[in-house]
Protein backbone atom coordinates (compact mmCIF):
# COMPACT_ATOMS: atom_id res chain seq x y z
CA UNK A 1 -73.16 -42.92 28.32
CA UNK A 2 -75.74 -41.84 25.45
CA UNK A 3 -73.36 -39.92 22.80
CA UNK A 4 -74.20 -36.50 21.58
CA UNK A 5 -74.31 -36.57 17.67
CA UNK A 6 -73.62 -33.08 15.99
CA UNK A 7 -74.11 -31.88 12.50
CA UNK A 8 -72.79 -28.21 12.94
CA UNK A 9 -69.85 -26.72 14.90
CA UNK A 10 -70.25 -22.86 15.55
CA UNK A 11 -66.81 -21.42 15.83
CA UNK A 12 -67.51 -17.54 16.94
CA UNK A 13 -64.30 -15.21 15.97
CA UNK A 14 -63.70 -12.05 17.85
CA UNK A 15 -61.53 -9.57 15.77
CA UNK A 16 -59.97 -6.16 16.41
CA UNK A 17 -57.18 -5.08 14.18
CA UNK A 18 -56.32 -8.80 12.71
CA UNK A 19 -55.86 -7.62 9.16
CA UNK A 20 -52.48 -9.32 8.44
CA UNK A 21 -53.00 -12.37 9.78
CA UNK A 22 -57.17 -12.97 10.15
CA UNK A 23 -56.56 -15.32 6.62
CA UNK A 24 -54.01 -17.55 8.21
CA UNK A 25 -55.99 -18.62 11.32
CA UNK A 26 -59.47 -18.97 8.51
CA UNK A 27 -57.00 -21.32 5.87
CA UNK A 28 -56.17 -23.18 8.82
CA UNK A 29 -60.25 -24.08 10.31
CA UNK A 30 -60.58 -24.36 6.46
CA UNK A 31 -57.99 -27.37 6.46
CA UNK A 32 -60.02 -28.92 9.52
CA UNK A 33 -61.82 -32.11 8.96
CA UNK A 34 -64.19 -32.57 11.28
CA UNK A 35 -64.89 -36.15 12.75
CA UNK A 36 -68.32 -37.65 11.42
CA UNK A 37 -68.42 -34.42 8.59
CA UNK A 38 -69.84 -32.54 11.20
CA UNK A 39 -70.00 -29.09 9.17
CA UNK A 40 -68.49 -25.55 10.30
CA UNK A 41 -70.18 -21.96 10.70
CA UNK A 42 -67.51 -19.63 10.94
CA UNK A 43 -68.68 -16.53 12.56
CA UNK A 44 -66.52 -13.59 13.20
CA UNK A 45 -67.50 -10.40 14.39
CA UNK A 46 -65.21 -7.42 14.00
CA UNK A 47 -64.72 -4.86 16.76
CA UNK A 48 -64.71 -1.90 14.49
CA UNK A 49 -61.31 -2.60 13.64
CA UNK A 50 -59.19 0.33 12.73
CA UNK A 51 -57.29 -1.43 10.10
CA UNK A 52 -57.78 -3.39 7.06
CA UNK A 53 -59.42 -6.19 9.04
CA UNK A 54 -63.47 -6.02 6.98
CA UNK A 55 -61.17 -6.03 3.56
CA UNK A 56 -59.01 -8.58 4.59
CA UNK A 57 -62.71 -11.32 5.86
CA UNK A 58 -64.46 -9.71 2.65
CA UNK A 59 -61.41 -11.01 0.44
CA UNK A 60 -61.28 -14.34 2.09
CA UNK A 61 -64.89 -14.83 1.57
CA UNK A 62 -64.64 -13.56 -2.46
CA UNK A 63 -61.71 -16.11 -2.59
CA UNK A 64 -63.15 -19.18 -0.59
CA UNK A 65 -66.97 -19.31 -1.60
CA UNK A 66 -67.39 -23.07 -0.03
CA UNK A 67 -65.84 -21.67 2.90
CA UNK A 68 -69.45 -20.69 5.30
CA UNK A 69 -68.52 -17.53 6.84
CA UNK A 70 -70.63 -15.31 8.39
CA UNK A 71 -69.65 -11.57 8.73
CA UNK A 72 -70.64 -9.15 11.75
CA UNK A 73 -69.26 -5.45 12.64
CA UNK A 74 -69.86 -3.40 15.73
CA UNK A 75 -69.56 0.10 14.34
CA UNK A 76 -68.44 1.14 18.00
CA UNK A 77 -65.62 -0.77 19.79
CA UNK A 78 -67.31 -2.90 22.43
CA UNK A 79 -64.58 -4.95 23.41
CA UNK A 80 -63.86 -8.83 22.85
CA UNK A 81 -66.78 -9.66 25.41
CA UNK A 82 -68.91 -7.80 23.52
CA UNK A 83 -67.85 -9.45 20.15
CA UNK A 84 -68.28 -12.86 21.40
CA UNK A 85 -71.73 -11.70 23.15
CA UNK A 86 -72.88 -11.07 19.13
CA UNK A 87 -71.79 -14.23 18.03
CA UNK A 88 -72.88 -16.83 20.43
CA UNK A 89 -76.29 -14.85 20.12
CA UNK A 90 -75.95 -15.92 16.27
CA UNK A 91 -74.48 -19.50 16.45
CA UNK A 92 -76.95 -22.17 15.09
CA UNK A 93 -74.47 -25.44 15.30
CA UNK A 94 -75.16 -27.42 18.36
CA UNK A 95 -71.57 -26.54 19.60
CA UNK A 96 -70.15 -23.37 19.77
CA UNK A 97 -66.43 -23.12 20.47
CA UNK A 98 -64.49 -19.74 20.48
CA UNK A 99 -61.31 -19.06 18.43
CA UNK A 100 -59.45 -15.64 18.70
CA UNK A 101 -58.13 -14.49 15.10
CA UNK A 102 -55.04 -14.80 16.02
CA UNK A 103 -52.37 -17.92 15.57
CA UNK A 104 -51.98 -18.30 19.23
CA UNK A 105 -54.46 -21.98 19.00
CA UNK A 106 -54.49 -24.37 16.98
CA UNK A 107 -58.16 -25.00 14.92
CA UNK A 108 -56.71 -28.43 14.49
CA UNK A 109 -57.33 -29.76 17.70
CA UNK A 110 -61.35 -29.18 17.36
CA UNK A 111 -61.74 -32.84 17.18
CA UNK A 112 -60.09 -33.17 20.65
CA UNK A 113 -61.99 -30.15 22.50
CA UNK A 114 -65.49 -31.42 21.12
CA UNK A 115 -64.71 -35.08 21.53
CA UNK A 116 -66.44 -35.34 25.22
CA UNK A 117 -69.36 -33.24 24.14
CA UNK A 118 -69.98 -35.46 20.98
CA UNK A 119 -69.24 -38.70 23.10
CA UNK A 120 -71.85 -37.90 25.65
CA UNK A 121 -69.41 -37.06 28.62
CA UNK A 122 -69.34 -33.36 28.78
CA UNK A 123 -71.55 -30.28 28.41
CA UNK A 124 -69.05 -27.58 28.61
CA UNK A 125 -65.16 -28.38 27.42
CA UNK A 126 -61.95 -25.93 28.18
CA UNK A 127 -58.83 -26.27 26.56
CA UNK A 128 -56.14 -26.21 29.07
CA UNK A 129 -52.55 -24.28 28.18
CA UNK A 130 -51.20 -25.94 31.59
CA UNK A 131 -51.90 -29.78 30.84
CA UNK A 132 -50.62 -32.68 28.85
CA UNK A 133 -47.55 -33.09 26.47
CA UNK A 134 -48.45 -30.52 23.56
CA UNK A 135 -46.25 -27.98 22.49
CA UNK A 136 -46.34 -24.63 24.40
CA UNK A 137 -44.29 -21.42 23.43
CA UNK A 138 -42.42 -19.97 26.31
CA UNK A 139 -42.95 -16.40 27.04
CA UNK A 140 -44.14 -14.50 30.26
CA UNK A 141 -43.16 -15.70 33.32
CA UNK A 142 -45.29 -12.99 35.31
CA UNK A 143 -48.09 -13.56 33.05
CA UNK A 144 -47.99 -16.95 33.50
CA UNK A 145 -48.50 -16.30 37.36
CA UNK A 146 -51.16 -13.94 36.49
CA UNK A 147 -53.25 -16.64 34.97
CA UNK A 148 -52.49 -19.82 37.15
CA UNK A 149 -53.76 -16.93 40.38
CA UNK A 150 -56.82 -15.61 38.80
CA UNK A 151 -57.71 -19.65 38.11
CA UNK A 152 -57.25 -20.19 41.45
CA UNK A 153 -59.12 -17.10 42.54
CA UNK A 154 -61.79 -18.30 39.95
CA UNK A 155 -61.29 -22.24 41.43
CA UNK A 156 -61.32 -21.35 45.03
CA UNK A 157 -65.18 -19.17 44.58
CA UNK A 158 -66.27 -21.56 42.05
CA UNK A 159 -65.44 -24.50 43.91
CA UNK A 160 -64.43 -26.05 40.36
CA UNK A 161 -60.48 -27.45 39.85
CA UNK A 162 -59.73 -26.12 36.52
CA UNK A 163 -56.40 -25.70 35.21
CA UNK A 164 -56.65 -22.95 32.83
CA UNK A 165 -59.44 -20.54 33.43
CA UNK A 166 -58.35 -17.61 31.07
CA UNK A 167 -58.05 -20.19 27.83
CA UNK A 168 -59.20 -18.99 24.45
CA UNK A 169 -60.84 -22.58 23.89
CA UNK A 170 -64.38 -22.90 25.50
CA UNK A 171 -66.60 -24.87 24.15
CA UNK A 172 -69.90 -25.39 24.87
CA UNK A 173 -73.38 -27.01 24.41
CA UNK A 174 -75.57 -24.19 22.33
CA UNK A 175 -78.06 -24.44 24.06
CA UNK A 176 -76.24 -23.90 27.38
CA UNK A 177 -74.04 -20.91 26.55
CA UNK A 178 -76.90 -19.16 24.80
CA UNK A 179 -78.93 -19.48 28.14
CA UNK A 180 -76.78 -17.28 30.15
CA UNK A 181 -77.33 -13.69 30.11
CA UNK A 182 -73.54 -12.29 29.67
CA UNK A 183 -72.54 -9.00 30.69
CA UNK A 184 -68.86 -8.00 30.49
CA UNK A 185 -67.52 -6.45 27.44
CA UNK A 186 -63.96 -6.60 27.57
CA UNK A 187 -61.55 -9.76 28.96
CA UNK A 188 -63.94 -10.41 31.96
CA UNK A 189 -66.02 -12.72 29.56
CA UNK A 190 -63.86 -15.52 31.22
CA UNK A 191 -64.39 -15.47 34.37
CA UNK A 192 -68.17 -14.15 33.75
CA UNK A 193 -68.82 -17.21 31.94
CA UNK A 194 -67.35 -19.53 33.80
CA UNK A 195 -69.07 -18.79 37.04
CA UNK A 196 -72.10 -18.53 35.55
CA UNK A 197 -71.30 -22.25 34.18
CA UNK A 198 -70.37 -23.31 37.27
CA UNK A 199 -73.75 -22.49 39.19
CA UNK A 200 -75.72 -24.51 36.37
CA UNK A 201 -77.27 -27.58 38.38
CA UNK A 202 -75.74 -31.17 37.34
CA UNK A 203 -73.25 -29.16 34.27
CA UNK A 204 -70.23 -31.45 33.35
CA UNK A 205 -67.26 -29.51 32.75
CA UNK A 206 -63.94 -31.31 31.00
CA UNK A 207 -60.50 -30.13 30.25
CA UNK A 208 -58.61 -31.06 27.60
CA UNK A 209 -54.65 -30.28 27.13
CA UNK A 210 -54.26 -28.33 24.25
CA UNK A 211 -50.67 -26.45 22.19
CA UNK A 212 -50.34 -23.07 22.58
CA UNK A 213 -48.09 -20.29 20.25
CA UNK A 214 -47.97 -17.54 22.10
CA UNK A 215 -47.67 -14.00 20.89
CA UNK A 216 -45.37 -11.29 22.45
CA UNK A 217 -46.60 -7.53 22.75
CA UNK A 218 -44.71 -6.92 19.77
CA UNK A 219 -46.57 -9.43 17.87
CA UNK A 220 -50.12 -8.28 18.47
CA UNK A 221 -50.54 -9.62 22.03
CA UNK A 222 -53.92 -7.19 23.58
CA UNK A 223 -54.54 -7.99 27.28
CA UNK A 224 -52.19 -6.08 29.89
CA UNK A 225 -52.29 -6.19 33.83
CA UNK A 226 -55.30 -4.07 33.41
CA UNK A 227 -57.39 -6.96 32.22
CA UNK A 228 -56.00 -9.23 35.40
CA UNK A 229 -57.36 -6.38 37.67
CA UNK A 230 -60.48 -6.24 36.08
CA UNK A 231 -60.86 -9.91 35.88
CA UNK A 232 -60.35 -10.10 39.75
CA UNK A 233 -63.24 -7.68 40.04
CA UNK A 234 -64.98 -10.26 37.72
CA UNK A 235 -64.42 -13.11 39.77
CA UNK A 236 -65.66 -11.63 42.70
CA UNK A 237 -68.55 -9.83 41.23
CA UNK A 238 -70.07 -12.60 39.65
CA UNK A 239 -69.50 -15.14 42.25
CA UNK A 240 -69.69 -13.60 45.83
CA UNK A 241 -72.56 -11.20 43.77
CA UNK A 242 -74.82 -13.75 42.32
């Protein structure tokens, strides 16, 4: 298998109202060491936040100049589909991998997630919540359902046997994810993108079993049973709808 040398990872960074803790999850890709010095390109794009979120990135950025952070605001909120439209539009590395601003993934497990794209094995990579011995916080046990059905949903139109469909951690080839032409603008990026994936001929597709810290409501948690509804509507649209 002919390996697939990078020099750039493109990590695109939706935000809405991640003032408080939008530092935390940038210190930690910061810490990162990438296997072979591959390079990062932090790109977030702010969802016209209604906090401090812009002072918070334009503070980092004043305080970590070797830090390569590129800054992006919708001055009307779009939703997180639309954010992460803007930035895989704007990615240069030849991987792009998605990251919420939040501390619910780990940035230290890049090496793992792009390890069968660099290796030659894999075009597209998901990080799975629901496989292998990493730590997991428990929370939701309806939620939990929620997700495992719409993967099925997703598994049984896109005739694919993920684990994890709704995962924050996608990565992908640039070239590949910046072919597709993306439409939803809120939480039905996921299963948009992955049927859209799936349809691609010969794609390879890997999991990978990744930790997950959860966040309650309370906390900051966004997406509500209104997001499952919509991403059934999703599913279906975008797979019995080609």
């Amino acid at each position: 298998m002919e390996s697939y040398p990078i020099q750039k990872l493109s990590i695109v960074i939706p935000a809405y109202n991640e003032g408080k803790t939008i530092h935390l999850i940038l210190d930690k890709i910061k810490s990162v060491v990438l296997a072979g010095d591959v390079a990062k390109e932090i790109i977030i794009v702010n969802d016209c936040s209604k906090d401090d979120t812009e002072e918070a990135i334009h503070r980092y950025q004043k305080n970590n100049p070797d830090v390569h952070i590129q800054y992006f605001k919708h001055e009307v909120n779009q939703g997180k589909g639309a954010a992460l439209h803007t930035g895989i539009k704007l990615a240069t590395g030849e991987v792009v991998i998605i990251q919420d601003a939040d501390l619910e993934y780990d940035p230290h497990e890049y090496n793992l997630l792009i390890r069968p794209i660099t290796e030659g094995f894999a075009d597209v990579v998901y990080g799975s919540r629901f496989m292998g011995g990493r730590p997991h916080r428990i929370l939701f046990f309806w939620h939990t359902i929620g997700n495992k059905f719409l993967t099925f949903l997703s598994n049984a139109m896109t005739n694919l046997n993920l684990t994890d469909m709704e995962t924050c951690y996608k990565v992908f080839r640039r070239e590949i994810v910046q072919s597709l032409t993306l439409k939803e603008k809120r939480f039905g990026f996921e299963p948009e993108v992955t049927a859209k994936i799936s349809r691609i001929p010969n794609i390879r597709i890997y999991e990978v079993g990744i930790s997950y810290y959860g966040r309650t409501y309370e906390e900051g948690k966004k997406i509500g049973a209104k997001d499952g509804f919509r991403a059934i509507y999703c599913i279906l649209k975008y797979n019995l709808f080609k």
